[in-house]
C-alpha atoms as a PDB file:
ATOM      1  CA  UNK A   1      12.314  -6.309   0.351  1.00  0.00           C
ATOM      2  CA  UNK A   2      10.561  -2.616   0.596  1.00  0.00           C
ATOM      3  CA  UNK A   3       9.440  -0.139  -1.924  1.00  0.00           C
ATOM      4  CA  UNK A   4       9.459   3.309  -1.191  1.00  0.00           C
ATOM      5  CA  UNK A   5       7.639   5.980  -2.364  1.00  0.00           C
ATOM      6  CA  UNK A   6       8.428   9.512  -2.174  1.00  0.00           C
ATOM      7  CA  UNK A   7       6.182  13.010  -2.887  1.00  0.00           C
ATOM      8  CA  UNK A   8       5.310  16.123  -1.248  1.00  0.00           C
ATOM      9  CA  UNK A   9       2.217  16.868   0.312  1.00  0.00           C
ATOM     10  CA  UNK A  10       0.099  19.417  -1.149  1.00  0.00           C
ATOM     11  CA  UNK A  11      -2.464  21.813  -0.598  1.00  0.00           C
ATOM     12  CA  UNK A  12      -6.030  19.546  -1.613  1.00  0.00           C
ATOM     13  CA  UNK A  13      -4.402  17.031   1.038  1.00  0.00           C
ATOM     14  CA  UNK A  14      -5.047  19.355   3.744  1.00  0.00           C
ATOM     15  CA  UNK A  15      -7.847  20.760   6.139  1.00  0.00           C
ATOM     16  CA  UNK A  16      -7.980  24.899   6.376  1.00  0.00           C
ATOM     17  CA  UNK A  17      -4.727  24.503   9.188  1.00  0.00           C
ATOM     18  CA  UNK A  18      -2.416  22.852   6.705  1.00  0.00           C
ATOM     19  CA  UNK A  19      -2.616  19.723   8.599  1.00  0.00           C
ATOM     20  CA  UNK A  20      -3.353  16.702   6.171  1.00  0.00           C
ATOM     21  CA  UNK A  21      -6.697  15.133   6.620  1.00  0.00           C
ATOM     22  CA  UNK A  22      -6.794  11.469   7.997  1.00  0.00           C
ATOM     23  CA  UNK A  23      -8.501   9.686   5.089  1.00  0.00           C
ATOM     24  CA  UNK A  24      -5.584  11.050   2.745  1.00  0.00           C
ATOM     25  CA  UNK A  25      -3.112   8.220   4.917  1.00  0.00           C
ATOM     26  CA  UNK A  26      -5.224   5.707   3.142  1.00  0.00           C
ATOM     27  CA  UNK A  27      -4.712   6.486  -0.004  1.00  0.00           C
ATOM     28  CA  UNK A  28      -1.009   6.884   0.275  1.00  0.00           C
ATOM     29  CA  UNK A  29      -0.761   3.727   1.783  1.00  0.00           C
ATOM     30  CA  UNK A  30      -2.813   2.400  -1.830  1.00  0.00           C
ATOM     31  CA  UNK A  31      -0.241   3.884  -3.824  1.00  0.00           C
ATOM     32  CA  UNK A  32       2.136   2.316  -2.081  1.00  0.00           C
ATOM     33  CA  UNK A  33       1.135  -1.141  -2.305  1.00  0.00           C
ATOM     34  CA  UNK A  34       0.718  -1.016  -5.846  1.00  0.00           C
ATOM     35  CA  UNK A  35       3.961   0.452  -5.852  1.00  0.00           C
ATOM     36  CA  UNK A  36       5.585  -2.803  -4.025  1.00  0.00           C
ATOM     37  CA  UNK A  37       3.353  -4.571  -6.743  1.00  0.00           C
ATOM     38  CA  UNK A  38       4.989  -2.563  -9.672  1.00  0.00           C
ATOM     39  CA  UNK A  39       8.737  -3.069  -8.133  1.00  0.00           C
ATOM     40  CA  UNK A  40       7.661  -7.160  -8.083  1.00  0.00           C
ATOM     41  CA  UNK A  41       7.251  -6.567 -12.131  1.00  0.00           C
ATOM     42  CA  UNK A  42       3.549  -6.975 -12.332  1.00  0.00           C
ATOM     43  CA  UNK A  43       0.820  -4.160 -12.460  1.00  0.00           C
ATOM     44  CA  UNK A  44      -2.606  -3.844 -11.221  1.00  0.00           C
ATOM     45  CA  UNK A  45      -3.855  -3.635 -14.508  1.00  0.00           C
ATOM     46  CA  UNK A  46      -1.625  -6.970 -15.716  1.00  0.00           C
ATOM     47  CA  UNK A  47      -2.853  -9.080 -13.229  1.00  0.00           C
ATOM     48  CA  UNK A  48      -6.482  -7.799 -13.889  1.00  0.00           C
ATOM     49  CA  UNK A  49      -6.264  -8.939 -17.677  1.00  0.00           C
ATOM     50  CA  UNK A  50      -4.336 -11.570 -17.604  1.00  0.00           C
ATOM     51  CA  UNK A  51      -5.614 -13.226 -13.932  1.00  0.00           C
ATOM     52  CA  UNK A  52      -8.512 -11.826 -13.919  1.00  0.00           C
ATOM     53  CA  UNK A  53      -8.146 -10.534 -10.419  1.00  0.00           C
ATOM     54  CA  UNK A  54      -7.746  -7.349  -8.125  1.00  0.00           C
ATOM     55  CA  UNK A  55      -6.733  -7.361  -4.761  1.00  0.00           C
ATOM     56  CA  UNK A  56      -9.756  -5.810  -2.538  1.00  0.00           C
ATOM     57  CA  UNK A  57      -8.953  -4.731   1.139  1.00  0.00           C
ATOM     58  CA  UNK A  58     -10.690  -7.111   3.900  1.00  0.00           C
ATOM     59  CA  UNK A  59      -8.973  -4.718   6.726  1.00  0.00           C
ATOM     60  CA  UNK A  60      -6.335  -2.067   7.774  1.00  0.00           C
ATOM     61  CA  UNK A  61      -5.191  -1.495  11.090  1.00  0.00           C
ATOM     62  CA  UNK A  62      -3.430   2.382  10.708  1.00  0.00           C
ATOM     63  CA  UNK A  63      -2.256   4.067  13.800  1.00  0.00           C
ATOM     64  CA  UNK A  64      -1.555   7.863  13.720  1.00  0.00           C
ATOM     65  CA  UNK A  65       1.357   8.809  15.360  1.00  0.00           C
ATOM     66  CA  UNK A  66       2.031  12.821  14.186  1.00  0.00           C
ATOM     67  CA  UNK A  67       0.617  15.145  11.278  1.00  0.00           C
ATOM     68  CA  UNK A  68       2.214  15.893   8.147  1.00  0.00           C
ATOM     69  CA  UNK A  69       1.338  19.357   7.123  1.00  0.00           C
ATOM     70  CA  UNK A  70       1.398  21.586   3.657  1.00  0.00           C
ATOM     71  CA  UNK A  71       4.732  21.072   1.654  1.00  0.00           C
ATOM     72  CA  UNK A  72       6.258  18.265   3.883  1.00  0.00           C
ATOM     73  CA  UNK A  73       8.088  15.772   1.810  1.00  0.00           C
ATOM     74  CA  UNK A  74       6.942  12.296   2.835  1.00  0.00           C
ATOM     75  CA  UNK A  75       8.083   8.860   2.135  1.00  0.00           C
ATOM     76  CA  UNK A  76       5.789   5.713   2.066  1.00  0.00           C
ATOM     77  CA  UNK A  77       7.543   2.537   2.825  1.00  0.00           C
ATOM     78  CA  UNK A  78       5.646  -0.657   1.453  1.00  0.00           C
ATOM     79  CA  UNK A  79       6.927  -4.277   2.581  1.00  0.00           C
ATOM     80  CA  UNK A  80       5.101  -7.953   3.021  1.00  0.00           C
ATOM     81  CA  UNK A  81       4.934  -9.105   6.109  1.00  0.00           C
ATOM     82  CA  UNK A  82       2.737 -12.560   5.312  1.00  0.00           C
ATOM     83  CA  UNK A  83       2.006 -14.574   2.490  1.00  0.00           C
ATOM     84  CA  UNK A  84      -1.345 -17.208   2.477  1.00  0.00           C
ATOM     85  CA  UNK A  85      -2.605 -18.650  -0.449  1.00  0.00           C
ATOM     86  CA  UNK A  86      -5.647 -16.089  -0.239  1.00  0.00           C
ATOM     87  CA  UNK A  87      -4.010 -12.918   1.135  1.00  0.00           C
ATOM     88  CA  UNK A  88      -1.446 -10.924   1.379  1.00  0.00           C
ATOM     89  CA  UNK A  89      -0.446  -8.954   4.108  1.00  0.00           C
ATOM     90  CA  UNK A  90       1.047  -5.583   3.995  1.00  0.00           C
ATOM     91  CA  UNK A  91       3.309  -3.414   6.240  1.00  0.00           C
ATOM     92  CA  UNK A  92       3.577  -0.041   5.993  1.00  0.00           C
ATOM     93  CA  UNK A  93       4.974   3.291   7.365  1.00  0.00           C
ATOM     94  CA  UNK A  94       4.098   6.821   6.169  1.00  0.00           C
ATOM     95  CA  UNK A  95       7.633   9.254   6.978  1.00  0.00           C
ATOM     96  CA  UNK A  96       8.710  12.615   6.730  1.00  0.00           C
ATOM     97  CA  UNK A  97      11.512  12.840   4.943  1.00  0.00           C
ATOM     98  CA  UNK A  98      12.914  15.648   6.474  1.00  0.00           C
ATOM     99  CA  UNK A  99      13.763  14.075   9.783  1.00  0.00           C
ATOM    100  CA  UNK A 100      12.325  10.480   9.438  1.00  0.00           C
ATOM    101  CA  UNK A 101       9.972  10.892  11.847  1.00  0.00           C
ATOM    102  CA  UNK A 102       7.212   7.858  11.247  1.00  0.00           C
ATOM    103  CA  UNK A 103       4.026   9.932  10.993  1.00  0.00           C
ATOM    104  CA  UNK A 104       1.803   6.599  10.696  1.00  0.00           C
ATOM    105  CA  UNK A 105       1.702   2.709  10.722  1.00  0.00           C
ATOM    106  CA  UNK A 106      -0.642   0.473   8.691  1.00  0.00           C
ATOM    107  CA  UNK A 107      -0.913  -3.581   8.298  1.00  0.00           C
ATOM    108  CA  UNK A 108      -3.237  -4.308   5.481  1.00  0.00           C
ATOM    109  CA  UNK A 109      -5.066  -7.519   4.421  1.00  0.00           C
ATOM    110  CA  UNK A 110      -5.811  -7.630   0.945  1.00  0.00           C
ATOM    111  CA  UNK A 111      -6.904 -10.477  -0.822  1.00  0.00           C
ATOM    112  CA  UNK A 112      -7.156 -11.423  -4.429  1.00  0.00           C
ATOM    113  CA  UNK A 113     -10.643 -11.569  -5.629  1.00  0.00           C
ATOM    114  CA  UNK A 114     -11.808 -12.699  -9.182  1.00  0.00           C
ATOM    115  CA  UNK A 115     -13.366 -10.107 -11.191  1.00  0.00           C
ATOM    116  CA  UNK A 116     -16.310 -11.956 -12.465  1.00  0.00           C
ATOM    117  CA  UNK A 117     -17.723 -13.514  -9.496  1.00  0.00           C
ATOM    118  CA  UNK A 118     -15.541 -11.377  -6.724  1.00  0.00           C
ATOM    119  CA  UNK A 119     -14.596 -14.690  -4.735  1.00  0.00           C
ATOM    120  CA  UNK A 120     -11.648 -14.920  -3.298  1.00  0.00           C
ATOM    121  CA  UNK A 121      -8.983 -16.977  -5.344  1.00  0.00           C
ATOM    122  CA  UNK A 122      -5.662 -17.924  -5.385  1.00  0.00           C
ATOM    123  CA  UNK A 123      -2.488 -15.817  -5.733  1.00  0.00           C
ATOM    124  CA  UNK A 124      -0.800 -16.749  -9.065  1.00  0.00           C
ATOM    125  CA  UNK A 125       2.181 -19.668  -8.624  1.00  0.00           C
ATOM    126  CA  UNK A 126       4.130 -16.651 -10.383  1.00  0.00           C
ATOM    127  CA  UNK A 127       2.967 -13.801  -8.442  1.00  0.00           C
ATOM    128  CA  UNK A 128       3.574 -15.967  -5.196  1.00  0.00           C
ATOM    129  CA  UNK A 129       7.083 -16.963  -6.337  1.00  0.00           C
ATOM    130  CA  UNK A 130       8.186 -13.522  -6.504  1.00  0.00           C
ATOM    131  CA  UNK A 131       6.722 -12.454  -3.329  1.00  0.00           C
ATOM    132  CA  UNK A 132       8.206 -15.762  -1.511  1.00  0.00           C
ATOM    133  CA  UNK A 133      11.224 -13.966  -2.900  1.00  0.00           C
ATOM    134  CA  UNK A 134      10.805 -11.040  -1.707  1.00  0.00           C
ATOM    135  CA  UNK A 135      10.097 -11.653   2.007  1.00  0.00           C
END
């Protein structure tokens, strides 16, 4: 299973040649795993109050393959490619719409951290179920 995410690139993304800066990638690639999270049927925020946890990064791998400029309509394509008991690893492509060209790659390891002590823990039996699922 994959989540997509779709929206246009605009101007704050951008350096002063229209090209969008780096960094902005990451944060795409945020909003799209929360979006995979969301299409699961959980939300950051539910599994904060109820599990007491957030997921923190421990590393992304993103390779840059071509810009996306001003006004380009991109798609951000959000799957799981592995499941462990204390992370979760995420694939992920950045796209133009336009002609589907991938712009950028990412794997990302996040884990699930308690927000008292921020060790790692466990991923919920029902969180895990539906990402088992999923896969």
């Amino acid at each position: 299973m994959k989540s997509t995410l779709t929206f246009r690139v605009i101007y704050r993304d951008t350096d002063a040649e229209g090209v969008v800066y780096y960094a902005n990638y990451l944060a795409w690639l945020e909003a799209g795993r929360t979006e995979l999270i969301r299409t699961l049927g959980f939300s950051l925020t539910e599994l904060k109050k109820k599990h007491n946890l957030v997921f923190a990064v421990k590393d992304i791998f993103c390779e840059y393959f071509s810009p996306a400029v001003y006004d380009d309509e991109i798609i951000v394509e959000t799957r799981i490619g592995e499941l462990k008991p204390v992370r979760v690893i995420f694939e992920q492509k950045i796209l133009r719409k336009s002609d589907s060209k991938v712009l950028a790659g990412a794997k990302v390891t996040a884990i699930p951290i308690d927000i008292k002590s921020f060790k790692p823990i466990r991923i919920p039996e029902n969180l895990k179920n539906k990402i088992l699922k999923a896969i």
